[in-house]
PDB file of N, CA and C in Angstrom:
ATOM      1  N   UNK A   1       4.847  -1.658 -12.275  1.00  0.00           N
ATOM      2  CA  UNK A   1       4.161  -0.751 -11.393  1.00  0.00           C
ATOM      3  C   UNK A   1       3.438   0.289 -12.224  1.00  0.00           C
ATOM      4  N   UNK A   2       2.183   0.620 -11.611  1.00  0.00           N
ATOM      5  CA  UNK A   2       1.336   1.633 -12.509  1.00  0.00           C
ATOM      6  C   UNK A   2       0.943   2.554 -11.395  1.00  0.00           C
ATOM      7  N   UNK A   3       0.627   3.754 -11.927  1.00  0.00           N
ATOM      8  CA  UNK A   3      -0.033   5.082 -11.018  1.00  0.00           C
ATOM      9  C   UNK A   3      -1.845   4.412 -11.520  1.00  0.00           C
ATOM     10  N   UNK A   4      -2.238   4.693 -10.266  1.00  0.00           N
ATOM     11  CA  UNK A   4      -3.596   4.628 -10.196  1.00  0.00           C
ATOM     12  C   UNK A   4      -4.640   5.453 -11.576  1.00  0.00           C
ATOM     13  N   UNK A   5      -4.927   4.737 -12.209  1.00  0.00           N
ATOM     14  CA  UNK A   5      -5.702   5.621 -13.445  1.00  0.00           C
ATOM     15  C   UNK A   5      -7.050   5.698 -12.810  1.00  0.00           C
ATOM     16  N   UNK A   6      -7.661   7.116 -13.407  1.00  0.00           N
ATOM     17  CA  UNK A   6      -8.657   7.906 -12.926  1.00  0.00           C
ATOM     18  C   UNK A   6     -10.463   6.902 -12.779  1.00  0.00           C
ATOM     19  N   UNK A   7     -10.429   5.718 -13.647  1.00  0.00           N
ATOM     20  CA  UNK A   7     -11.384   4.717 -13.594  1.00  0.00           C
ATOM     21  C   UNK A   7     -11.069   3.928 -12.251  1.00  0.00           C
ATOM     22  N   UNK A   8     -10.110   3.477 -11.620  1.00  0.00           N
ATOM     23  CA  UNK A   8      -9.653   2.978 -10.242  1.00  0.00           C
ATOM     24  C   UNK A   8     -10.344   3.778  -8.840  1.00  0.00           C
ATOM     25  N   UNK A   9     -10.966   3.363  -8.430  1.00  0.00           N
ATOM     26  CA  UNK A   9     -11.485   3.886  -6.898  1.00  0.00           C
ATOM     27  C   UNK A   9     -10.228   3.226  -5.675  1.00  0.00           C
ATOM     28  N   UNK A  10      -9.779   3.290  -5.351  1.00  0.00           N
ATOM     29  CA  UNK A  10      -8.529   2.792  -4.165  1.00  0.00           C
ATOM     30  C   UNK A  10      -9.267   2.698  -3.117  1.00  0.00           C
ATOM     31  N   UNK A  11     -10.130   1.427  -2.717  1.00  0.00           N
ATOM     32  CA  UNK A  11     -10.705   1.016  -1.436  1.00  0.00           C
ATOM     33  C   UNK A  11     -10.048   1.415  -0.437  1.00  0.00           C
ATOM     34  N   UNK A  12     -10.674   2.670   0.537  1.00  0.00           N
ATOM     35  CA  UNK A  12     -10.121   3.489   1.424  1.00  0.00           C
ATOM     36  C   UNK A  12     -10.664   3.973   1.889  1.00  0.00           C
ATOM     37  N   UNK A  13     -11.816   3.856   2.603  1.00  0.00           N
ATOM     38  CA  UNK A  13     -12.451   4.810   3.115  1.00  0.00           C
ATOM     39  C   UNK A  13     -12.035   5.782   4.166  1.00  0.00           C
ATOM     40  N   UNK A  14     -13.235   6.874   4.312  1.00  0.00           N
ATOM     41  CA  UNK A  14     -12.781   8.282   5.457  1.00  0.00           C
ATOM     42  C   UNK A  14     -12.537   7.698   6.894  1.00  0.00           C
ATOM     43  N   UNK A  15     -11.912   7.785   7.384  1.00  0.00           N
ATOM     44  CA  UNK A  15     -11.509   9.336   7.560  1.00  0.00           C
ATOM     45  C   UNK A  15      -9.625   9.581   6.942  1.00  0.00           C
ATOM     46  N   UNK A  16      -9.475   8.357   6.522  1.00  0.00           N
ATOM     47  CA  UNK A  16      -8.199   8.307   5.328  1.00  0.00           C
ATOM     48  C   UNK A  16      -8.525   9.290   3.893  1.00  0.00           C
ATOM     49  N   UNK A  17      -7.719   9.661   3.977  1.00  0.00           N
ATOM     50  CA  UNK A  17      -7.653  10.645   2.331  1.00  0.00           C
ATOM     51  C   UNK A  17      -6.767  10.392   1.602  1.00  0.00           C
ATOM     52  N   UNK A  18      -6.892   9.240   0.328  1.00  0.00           N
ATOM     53  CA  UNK A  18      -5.917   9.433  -0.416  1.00  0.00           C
ATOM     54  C   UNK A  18      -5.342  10.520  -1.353  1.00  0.00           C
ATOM     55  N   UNK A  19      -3.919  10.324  -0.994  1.00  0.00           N
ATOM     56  CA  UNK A  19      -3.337  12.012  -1.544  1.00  0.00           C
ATOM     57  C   UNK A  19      -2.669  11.427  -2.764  1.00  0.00           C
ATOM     58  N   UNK A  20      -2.164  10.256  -2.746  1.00  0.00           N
ATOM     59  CA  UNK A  20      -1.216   9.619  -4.001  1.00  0.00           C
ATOM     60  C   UNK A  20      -1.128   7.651  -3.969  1.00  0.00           C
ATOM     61  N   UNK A  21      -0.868   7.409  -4.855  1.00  0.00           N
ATOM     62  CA  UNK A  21      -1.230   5.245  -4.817  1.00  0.00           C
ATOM     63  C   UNK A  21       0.089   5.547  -5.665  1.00  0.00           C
ATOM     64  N   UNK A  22       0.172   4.368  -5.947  1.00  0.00           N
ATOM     65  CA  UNK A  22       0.984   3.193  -7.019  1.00  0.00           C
ATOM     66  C   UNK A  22       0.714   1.713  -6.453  1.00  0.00           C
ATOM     67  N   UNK A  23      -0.194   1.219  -8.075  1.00  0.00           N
ATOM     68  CA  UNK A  23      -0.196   0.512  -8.134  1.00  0.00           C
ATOM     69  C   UNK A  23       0.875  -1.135  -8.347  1.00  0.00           C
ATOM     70  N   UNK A  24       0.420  -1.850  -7.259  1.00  0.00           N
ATOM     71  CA  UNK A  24       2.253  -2.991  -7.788  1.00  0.00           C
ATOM     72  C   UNK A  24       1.791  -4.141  -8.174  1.00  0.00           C
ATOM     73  N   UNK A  25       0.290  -4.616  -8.155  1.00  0.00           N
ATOM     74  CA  UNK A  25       0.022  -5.691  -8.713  1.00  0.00           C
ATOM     75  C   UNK A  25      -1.627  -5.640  -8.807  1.00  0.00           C
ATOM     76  N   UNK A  26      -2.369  -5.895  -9.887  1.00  0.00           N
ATOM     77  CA  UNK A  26      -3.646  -5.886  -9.918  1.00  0.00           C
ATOM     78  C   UNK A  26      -3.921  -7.296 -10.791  1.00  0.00           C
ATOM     79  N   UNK A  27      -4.347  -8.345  -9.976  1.00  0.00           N
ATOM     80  CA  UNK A  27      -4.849  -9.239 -11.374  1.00  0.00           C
ATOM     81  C   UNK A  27      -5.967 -10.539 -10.601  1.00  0.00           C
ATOM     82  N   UNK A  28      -6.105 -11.767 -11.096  1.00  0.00           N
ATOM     83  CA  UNK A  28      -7.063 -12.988 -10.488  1.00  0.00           C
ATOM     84  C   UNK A  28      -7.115 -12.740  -9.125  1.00  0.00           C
ATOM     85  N   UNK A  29      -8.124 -11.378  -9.040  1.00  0.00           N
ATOM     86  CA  UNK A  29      -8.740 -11.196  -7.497  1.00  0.00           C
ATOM     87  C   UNK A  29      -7.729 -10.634  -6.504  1.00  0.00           C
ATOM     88  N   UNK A  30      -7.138 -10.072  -7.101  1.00  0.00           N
ATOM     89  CA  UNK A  30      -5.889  -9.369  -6.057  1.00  0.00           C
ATOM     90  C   UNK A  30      -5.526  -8.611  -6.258  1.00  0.00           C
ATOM     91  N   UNK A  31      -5.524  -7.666  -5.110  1.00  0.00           N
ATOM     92  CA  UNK A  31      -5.080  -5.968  -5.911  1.00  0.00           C
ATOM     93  C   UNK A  31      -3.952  -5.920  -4.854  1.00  0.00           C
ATOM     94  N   UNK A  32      -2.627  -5.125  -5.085  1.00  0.00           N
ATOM     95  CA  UNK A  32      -1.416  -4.497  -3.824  1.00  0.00           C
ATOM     96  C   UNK A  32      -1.620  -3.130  -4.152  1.00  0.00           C
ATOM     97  N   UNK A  33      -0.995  -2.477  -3.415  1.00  0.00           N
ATOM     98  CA  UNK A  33      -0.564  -1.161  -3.975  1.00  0.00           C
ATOM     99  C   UNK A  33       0.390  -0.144  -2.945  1.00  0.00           C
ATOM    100  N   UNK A  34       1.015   0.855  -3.193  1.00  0.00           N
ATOM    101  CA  UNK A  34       1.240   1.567  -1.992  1.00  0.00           C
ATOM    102  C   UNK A  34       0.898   3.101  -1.721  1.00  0.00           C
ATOM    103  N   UNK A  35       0.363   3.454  -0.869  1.00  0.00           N
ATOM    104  CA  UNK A  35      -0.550   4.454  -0.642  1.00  0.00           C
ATOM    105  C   UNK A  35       0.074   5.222   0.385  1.00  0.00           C
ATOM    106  N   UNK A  36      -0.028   7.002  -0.542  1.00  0.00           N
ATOM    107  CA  UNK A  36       0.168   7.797   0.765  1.00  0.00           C
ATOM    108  C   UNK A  36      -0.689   8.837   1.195  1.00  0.00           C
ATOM    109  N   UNK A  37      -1.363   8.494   2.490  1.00  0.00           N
ATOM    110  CA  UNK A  37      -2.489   8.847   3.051  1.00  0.00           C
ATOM    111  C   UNK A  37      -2.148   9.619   4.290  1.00  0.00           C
ATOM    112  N   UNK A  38      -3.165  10.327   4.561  1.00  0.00           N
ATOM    113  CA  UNK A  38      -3.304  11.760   5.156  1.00  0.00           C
ATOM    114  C   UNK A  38      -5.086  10.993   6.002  1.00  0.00           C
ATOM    115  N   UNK A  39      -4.602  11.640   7.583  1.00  0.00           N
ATOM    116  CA  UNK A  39      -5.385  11.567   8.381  1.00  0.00           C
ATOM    117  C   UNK A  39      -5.509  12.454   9.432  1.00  0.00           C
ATOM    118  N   UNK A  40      -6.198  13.026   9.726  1.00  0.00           N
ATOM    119  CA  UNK A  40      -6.345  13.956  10.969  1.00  0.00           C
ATOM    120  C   UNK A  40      -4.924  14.393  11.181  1.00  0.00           C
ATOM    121  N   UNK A  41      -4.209  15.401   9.836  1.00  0.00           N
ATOM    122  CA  UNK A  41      -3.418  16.117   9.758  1.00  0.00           C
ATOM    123  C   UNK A  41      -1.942  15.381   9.232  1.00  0.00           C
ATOM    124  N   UNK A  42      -1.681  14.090   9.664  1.00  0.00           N
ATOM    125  CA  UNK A  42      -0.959  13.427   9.416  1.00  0.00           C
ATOM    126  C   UNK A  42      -0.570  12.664   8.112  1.00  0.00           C
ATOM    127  N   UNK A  43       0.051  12.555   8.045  1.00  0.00           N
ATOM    128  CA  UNK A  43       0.225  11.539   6.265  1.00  0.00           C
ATOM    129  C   UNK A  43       1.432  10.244   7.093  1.00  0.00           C
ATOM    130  N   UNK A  44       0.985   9.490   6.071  1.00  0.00           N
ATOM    131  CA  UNK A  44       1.981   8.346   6.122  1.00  0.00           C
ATOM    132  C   UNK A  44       2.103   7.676   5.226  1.00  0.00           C
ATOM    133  N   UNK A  45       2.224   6.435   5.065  1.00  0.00           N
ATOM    134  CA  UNK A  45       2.658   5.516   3.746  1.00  0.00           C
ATOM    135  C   UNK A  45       2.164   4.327   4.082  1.00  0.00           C
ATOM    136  N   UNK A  46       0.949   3.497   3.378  1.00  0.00           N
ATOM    137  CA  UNK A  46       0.495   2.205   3.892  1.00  0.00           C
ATOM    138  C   UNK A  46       0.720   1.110   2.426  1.00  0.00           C
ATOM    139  N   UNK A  47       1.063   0.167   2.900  1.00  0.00           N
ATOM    140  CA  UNK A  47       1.422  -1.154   1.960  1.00  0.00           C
ATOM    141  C   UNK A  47       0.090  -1.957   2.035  1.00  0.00           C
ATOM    142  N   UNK A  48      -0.980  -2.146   1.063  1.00  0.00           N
ATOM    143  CA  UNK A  48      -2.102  -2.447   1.216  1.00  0.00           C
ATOM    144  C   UNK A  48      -2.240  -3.757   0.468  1.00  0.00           C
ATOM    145  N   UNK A  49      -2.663  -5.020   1.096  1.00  0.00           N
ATOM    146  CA  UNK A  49      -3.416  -5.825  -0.149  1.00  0.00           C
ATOM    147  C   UNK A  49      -5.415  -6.335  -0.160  1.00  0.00           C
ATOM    148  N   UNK A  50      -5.938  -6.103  -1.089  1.00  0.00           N
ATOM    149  CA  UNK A  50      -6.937  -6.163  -1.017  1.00  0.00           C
ATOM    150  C   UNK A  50      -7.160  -7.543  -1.993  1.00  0.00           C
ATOM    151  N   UNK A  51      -8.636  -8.167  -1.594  1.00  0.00           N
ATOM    152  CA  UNK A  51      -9.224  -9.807  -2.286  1.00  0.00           C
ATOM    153  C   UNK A  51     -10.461  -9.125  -2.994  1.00  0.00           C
ATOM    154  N   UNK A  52     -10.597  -9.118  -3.878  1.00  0.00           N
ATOM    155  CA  UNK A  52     -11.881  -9.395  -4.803  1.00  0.00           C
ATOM    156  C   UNK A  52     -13.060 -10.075  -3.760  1.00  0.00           C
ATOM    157  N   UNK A  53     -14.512 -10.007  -3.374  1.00  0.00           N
ATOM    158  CA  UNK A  53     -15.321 -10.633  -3.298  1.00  0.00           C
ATOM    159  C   UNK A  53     -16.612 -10.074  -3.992  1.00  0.00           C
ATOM    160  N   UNK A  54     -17.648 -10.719  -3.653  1.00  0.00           N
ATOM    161  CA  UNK A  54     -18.934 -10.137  -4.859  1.00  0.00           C
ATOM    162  C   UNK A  54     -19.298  -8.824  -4.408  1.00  0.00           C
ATOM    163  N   UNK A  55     -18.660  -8.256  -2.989  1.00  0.00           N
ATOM    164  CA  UNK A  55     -19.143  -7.345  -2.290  1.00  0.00           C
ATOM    165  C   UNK A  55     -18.449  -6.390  -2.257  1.00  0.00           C
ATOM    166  N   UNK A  56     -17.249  -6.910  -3.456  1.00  0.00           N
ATOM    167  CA  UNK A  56     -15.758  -5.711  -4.231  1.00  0.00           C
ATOM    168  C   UNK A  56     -14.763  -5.824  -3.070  1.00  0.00           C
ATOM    169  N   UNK A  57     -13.810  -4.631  -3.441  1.00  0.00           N
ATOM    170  CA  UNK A  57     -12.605  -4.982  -2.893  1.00  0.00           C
ATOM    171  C   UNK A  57     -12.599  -5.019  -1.290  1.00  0.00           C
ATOM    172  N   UNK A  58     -11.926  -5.926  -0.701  1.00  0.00           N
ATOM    173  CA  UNK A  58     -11.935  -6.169   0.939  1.00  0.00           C
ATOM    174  C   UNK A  58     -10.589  -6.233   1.141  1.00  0.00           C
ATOM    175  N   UNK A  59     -10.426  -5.685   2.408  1.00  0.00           N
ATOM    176  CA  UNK A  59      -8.659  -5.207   2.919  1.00  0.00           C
ATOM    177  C   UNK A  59      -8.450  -6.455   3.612  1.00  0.00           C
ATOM    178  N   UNK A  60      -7.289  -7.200   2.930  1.00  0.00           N
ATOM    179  CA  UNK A  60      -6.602  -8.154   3.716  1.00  0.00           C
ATOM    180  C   UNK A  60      -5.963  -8.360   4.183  1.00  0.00           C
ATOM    181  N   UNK A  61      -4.619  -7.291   4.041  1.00  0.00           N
ATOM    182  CA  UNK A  61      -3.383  -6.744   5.359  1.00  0.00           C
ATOM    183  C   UNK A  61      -3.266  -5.243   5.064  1.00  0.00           C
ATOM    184  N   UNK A  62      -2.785  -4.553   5.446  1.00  0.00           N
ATOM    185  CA  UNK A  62      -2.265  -3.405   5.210  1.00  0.00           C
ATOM    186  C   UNK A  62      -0.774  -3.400   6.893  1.00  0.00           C
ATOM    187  N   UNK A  63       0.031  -2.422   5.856  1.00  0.00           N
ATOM    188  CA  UNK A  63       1.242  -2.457   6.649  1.00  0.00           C
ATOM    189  C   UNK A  63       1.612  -0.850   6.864  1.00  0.00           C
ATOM    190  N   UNK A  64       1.759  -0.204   7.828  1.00  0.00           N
ATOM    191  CA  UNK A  64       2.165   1.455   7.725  1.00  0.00           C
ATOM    192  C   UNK A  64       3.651   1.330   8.653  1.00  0.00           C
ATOM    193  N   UNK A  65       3.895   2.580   7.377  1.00  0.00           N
ATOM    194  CA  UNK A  65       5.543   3.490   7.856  1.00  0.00           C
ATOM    195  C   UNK A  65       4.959   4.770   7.846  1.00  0.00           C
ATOM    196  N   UNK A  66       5.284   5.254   9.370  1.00  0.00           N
ATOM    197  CA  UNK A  66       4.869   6.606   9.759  1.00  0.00           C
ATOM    198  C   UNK A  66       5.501   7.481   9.993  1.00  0.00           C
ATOM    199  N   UNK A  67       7.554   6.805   9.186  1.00  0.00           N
ATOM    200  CA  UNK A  67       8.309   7.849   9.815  1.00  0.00           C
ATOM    201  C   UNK A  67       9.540   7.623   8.912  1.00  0.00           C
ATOM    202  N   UNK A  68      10.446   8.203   8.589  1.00  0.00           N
ATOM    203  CA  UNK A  68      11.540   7.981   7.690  1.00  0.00           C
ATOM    204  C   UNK A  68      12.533   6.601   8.467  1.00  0.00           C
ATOM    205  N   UNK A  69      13.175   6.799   9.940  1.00  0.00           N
ATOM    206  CA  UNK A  69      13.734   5.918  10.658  1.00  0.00           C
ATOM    207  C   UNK A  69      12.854   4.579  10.623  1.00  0.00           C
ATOM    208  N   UNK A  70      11.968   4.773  10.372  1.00  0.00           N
ATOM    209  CA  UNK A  70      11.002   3.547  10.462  1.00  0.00           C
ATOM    210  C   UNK A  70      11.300   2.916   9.662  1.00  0.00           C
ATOM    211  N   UNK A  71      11.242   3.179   7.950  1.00  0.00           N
ATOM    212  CA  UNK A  71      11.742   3.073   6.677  1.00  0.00           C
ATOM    213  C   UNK A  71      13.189   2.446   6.716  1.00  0.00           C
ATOM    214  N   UNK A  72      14.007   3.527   7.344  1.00  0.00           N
ATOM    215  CA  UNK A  72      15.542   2.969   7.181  1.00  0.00           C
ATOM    216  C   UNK A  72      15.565   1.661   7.855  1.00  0.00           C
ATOM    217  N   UNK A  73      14.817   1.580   9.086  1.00  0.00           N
ATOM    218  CA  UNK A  73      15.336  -0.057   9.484  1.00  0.00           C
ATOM    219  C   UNK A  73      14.600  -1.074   8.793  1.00  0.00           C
ATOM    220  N   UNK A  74      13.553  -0.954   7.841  1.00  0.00           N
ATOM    221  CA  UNK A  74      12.939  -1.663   7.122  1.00  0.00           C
ATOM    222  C   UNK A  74      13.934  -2.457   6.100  1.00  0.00           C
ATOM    223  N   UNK A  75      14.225  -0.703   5.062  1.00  0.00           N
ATOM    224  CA  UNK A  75      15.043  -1.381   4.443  1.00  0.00           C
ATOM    225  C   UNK A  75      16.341  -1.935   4.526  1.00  0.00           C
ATOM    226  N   UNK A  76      17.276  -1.671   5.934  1.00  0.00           N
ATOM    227  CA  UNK A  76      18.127  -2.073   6.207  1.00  0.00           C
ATOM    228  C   UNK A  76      18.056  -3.903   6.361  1.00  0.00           C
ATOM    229  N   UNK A  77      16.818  -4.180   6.591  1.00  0.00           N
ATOM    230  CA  UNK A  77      16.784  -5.597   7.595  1.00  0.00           C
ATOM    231  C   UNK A  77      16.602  -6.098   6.320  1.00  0.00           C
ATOM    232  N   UNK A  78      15.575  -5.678   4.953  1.00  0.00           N
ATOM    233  CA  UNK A  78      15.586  -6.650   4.228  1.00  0.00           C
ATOM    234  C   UNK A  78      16.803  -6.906   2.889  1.00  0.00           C
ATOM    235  N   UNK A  79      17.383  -6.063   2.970  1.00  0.00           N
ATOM    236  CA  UNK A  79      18.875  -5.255   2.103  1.00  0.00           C
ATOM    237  C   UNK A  79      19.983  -6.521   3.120  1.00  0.00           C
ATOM    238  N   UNK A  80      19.525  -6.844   3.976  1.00  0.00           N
ATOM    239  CA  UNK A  80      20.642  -7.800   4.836  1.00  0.00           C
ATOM    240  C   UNK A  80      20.331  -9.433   4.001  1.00  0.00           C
ATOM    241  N   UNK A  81      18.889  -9.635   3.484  1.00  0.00           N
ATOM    242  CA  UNK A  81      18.335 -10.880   3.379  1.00  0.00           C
ATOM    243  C   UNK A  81      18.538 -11.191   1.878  1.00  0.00           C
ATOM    244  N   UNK A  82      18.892  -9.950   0.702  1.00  0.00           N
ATOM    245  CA  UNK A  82      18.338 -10.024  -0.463  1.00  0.00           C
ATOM    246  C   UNK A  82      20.000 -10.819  -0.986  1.00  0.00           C
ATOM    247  N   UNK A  83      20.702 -10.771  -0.510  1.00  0.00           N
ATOM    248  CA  UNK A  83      21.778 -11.828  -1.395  1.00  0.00           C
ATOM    249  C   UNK A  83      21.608 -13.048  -1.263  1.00  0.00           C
ATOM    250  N   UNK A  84      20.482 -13.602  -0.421  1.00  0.00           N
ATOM    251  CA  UNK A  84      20.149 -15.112  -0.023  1.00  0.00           C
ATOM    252  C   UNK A  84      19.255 -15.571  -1.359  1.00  0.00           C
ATOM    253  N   UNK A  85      18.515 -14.614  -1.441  1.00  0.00           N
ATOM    254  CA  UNK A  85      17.134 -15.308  -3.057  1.00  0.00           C
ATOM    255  C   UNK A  85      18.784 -15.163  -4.018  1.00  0.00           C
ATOM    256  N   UNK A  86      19.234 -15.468  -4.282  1.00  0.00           N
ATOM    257  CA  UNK A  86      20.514 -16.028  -5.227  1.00  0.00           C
ATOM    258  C   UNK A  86      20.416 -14.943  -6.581  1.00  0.00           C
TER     259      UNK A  86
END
């Protein structure tokens, strides 16, 4: 994982404001990252993946947690699954 270095633009446009990234994977046309963004007063936390095309980076899912409880059952459900990958 890397913090966004200052040459990186984080495909995001307004009326989103990025306040902070970390980067979790950048490589053959694929960028992830996780982003915490501020909107019409609000902040939250979005799980983003973007595709390379000639027309630069394009959003191909993004996932938001807008709340701490939100979080806890996240990680509760997948903390239930992780002794199965062996």
């Amino acid at each position: 994982m890397t913090n966004g270095s200052p040459e990186e633009v984080i495909p995001i446009a307004p009326p989103l404001e990025v306040v902070e990234y970390t980067t979790i994977s950048k490589g053959f046309g694929w960028w992830s990252a996780v982003v915490l963004i501020e909107s019409w007063g609000r902040k939250s936390i979005g799980l983003y993946l973007w595709q390379k095309t000639p027309k630069g980076w394009r959003r191909k899912q993004k996932f938001t947690i807008r709340d701490q409880g939100g979080w806890e059952q996240i990680v509760d459900s997948v903390e239930k699954f992780l002794p199965q990958l062996g």
